[in-house]
Protein backbone atom coordinates (compact mmCIF):
# COMPACT_ATOMS: atom_id res chain seq x y z
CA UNK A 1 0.00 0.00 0.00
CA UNK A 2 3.08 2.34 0.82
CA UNK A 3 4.61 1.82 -2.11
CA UNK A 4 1.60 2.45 -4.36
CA UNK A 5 1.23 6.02 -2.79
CA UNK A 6 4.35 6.78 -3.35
CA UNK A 7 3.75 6.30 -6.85
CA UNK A 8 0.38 7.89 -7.11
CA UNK A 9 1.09 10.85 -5.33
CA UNK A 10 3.87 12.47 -8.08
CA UNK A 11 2.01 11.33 -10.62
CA UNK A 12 -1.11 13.51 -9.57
CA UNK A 13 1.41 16.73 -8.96
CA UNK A 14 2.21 16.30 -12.43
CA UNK A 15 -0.85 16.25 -13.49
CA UNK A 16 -1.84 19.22 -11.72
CA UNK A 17 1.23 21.20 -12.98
CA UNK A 18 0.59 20.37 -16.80
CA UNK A 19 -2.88 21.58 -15.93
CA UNK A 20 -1.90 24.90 -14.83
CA UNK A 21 0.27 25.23 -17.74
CA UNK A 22 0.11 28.47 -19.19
CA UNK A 23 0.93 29.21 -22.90
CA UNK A 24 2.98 31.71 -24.27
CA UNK A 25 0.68 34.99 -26.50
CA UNK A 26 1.69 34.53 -30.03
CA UNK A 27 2.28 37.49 -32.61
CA UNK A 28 0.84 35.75 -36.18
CA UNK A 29 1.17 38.96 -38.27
CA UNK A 30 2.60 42.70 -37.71
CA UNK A 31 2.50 45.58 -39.51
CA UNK A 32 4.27 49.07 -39.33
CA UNK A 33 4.20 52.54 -41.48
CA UNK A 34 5.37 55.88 -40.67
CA UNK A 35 3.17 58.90 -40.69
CA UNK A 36 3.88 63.14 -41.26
CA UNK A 37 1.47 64.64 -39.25
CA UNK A 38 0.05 68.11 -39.47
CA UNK A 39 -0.87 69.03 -36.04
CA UNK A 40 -3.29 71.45 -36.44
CA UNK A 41 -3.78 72.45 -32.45
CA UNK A 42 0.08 72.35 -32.04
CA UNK A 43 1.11 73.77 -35.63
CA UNK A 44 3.70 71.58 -35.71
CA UNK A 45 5.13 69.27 -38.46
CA UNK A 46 6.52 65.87 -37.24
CA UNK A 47 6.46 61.95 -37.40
CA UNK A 48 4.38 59.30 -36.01
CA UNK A 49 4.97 55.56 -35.97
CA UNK A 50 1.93 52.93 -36.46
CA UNK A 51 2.60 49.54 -35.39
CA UNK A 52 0.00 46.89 -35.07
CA UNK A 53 -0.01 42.86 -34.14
CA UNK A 54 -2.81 40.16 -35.04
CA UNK A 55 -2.29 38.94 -31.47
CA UNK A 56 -3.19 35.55 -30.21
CA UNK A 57 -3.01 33.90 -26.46
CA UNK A 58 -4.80 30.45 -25.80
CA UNK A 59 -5.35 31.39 -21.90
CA UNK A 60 -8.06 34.26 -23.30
CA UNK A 61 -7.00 37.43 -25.33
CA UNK A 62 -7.34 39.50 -21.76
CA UNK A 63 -3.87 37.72 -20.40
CA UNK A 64 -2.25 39.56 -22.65
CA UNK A 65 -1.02 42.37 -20.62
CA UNK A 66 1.73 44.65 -22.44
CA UNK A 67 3.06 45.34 -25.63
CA UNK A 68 6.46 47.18 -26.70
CA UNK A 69 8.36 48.69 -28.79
CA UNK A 70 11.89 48.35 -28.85
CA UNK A 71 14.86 50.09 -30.46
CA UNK A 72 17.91 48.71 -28.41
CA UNK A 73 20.89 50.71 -30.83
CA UNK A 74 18.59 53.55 -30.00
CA UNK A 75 18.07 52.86 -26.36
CA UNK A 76 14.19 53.59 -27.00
CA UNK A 77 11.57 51.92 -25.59
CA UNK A 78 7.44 52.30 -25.82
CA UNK A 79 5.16 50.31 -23.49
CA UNK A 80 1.59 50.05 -24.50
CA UNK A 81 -1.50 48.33 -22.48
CA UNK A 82 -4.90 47.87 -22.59
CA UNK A 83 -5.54 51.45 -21.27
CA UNK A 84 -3.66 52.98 -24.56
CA UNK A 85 -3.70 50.30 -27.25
CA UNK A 86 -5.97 50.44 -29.97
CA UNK A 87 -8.00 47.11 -30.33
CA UNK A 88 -9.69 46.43 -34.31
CA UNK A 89 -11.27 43.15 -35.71
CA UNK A 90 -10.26 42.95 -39.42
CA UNK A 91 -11.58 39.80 -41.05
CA UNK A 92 -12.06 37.64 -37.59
CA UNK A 93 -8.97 38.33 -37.03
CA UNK A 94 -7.95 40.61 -33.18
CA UNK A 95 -5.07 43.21 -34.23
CA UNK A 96 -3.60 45.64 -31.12
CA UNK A 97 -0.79 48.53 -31.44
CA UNK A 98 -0.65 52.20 -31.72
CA UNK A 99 -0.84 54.99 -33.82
CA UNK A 100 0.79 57.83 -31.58
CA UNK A 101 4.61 56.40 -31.29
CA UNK A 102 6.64 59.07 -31.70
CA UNK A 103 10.11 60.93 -30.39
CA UNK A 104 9.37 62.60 -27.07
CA UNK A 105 11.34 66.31 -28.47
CA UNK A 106 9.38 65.58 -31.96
CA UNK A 107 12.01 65.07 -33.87
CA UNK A 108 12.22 62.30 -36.77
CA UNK A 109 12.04 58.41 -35.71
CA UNK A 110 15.47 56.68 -36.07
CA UNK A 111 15.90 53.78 -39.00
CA UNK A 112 17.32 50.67 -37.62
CA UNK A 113 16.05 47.09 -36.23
CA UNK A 114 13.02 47.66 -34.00
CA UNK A 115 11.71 44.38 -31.92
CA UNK A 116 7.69 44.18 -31.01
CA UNK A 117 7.56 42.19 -27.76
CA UNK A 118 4.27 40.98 -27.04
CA UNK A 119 3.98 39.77 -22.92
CA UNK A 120 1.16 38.15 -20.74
CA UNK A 121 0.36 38.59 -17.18
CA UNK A 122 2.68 35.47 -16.38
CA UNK A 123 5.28 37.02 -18.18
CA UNK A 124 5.61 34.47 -21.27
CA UNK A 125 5.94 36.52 -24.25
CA UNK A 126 6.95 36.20 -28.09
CA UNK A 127 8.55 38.49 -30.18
CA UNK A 128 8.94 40.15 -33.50
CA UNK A 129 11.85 42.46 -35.16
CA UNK A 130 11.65 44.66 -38.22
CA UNK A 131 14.09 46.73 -39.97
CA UNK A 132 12.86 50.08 -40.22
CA UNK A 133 14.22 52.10 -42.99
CA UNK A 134 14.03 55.74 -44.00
CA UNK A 135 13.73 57.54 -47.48
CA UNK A 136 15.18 60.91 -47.36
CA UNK A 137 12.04 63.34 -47.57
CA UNK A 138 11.98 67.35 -47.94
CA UNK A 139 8.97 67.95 -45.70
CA UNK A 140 8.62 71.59 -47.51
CA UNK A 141 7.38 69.81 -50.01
CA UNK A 142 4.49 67.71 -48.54
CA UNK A 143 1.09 68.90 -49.97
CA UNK A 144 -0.51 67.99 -46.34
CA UNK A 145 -4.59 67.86 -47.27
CA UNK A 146 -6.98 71.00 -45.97
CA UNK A 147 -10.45 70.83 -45.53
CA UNK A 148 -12.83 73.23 -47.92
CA UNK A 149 -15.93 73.05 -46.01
CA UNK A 150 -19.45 74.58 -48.97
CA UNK A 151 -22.88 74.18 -47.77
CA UNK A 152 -21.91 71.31 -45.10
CA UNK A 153 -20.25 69.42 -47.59
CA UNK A 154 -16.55 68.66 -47.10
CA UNK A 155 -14.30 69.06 -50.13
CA UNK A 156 -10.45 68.24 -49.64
CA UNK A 157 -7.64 70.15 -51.24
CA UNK A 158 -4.41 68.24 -52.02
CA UNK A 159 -2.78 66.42 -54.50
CA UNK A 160 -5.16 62.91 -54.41
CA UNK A 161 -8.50 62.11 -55.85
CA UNK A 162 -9.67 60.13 -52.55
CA UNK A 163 -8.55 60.59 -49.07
CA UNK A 164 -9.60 58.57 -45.98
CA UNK A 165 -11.34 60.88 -43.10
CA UNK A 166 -11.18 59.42 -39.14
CA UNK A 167 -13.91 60.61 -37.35
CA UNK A 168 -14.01 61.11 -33.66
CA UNK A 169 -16.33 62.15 -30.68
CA UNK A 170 -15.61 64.36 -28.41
CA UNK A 171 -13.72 62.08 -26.25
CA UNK A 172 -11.76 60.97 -28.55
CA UNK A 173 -13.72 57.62 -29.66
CA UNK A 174 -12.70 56.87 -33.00
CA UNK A 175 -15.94 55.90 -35.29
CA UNK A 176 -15.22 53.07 -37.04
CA UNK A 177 -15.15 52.05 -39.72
CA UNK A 178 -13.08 55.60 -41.35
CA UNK A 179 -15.25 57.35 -44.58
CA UNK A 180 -14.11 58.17 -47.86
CA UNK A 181 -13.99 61.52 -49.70
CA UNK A 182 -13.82 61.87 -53.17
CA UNK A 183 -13.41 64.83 -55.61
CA UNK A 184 -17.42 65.53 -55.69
CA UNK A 185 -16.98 66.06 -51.81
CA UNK A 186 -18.41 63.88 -48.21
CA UNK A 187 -21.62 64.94 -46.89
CA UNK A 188 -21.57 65.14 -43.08
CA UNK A 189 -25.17 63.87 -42.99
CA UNK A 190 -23.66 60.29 -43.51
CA UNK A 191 -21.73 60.85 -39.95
CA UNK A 192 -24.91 61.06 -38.51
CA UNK A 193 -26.14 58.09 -40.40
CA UNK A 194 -23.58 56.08 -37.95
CA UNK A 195 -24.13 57.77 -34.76
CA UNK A 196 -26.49 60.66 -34.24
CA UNK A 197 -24.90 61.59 -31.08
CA UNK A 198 -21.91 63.10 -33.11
CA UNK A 199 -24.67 66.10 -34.21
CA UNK A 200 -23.43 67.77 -31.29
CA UNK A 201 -19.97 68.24 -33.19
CA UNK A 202 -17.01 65.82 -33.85
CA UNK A 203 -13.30 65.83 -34.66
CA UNK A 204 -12.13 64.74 -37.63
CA UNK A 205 -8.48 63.67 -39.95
CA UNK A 206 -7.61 63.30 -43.14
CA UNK A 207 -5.30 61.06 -44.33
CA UNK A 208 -3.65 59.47 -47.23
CA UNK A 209 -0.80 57.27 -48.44
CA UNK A 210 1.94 58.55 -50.38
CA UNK A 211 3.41 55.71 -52.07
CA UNK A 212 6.73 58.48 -53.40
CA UNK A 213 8.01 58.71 -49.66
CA UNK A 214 6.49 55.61 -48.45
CA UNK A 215 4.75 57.67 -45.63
CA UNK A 216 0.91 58.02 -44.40
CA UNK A 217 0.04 61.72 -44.91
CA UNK A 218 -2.17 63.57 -41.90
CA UNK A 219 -3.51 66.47 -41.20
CA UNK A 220 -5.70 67.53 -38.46
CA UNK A 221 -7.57 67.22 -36.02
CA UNK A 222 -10.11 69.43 -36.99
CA UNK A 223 -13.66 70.25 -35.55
CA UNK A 224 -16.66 70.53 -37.16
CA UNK A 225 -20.06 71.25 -35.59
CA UNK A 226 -23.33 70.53 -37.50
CA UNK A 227 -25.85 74.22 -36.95
């Protein structure tokens, strides 16, 4: 009888380690782009970094507690969480990440090898690196998009046929899915469409790709309240 329990008794501690196993979050896909933003409120000219992960973690997406940003040449470091992070479903699919990285003094984001760390609550993490690389660009010359605002229609002026506009409430909830505007202009009635509380006013970007400098082009934010 002894020498059964001996027996048994590891056996079930191993069994109840394996059960409390915990798996590591996994990073499937990531994706980065750099952005020249037109701060309207700050009238100021500088860069932002987006970077985003389809995130995965088999204890339950809310174990995953931290994500970073990591430029060790640099000795830079972001850390965003829950709190900050922006969250989107594309296709089924859970991406998190950030669209306001940027250089504390404003000035330009360094090229070089960047790692994404992703990390859960236990502290198991995976991890990512991409080589961030920099075309030389003469900001003077970035047509930045402005708004021409005729009979509550929005027209923009710039260089591109179609721009993308992010709307926002007045706490700074982004609308989603972001609206198009074309040449023959965006009526604001199709804001309210989405959400009729925004007929109290909303913020709004513009934004567009320029494939010549490989850079997302944004201007804003800007405020526009329906009479």
């Amino acid at each position: 009888m002894n020498r059964f329990l001996t027996i048994l008794v590891p056996a079930s501690i191993i069994i109840l380690l394996l059960s409390c196993t915990r798996k590591a979050p996994e990073i499937y896909e990531y994706y980065w782009q750099l952005n020249m933003i037109k701060d309207t409120e700050k009238n100021r000219i500088y860069e932002k970094l987006s970077f985003f992960v389809n995130a995965n973690d088999d204890d339950g997406f809310d174990d995953i507690e931290k994500l970073y940003l990591i430029n060790n040449k640099e000795e830079l470091f972001w850390e965003i969480n829950p709190r900050t992070w922006h969250k989107v479903n594309v296709q089924g699919e859970t991406w998190i990440g950030s669209n306001g990285v940027r250089m504390q003094n404003y000035s330009d984001i360094p090229g070089g090898e960047y790692r994404i760390v992703l990390e859960d609550i236990s502290g198991e993490y995976d991890e990512e690196t991409f080589l961030l690389t920099r075309l030389d660009v003469q900001k003077q010359k970035i047509v930045f998009p402005a708004p021409v605002i005729k009979n509550k229609r929005l027209f923009i002026k710039g260089n591109s046929p179609v721009y993308s506009l992010w709307i926002y409430d007045k706490k700074w909830n982004f609308i989603q899915p972001h609206f198009e505007v074309k040449q023959d202009g965006f009526d604001y009635q199709r804001v309210l469409a989405r959400k009729q509380e925004l007929a109290d006013g909303f913020y709004y970007y513009i934004y567009i790709f320029d494939n010549s400098i490989k850079r997302g082009i944004i201007s804003g934010p800007f405020y526009f309240f329906i009479e």
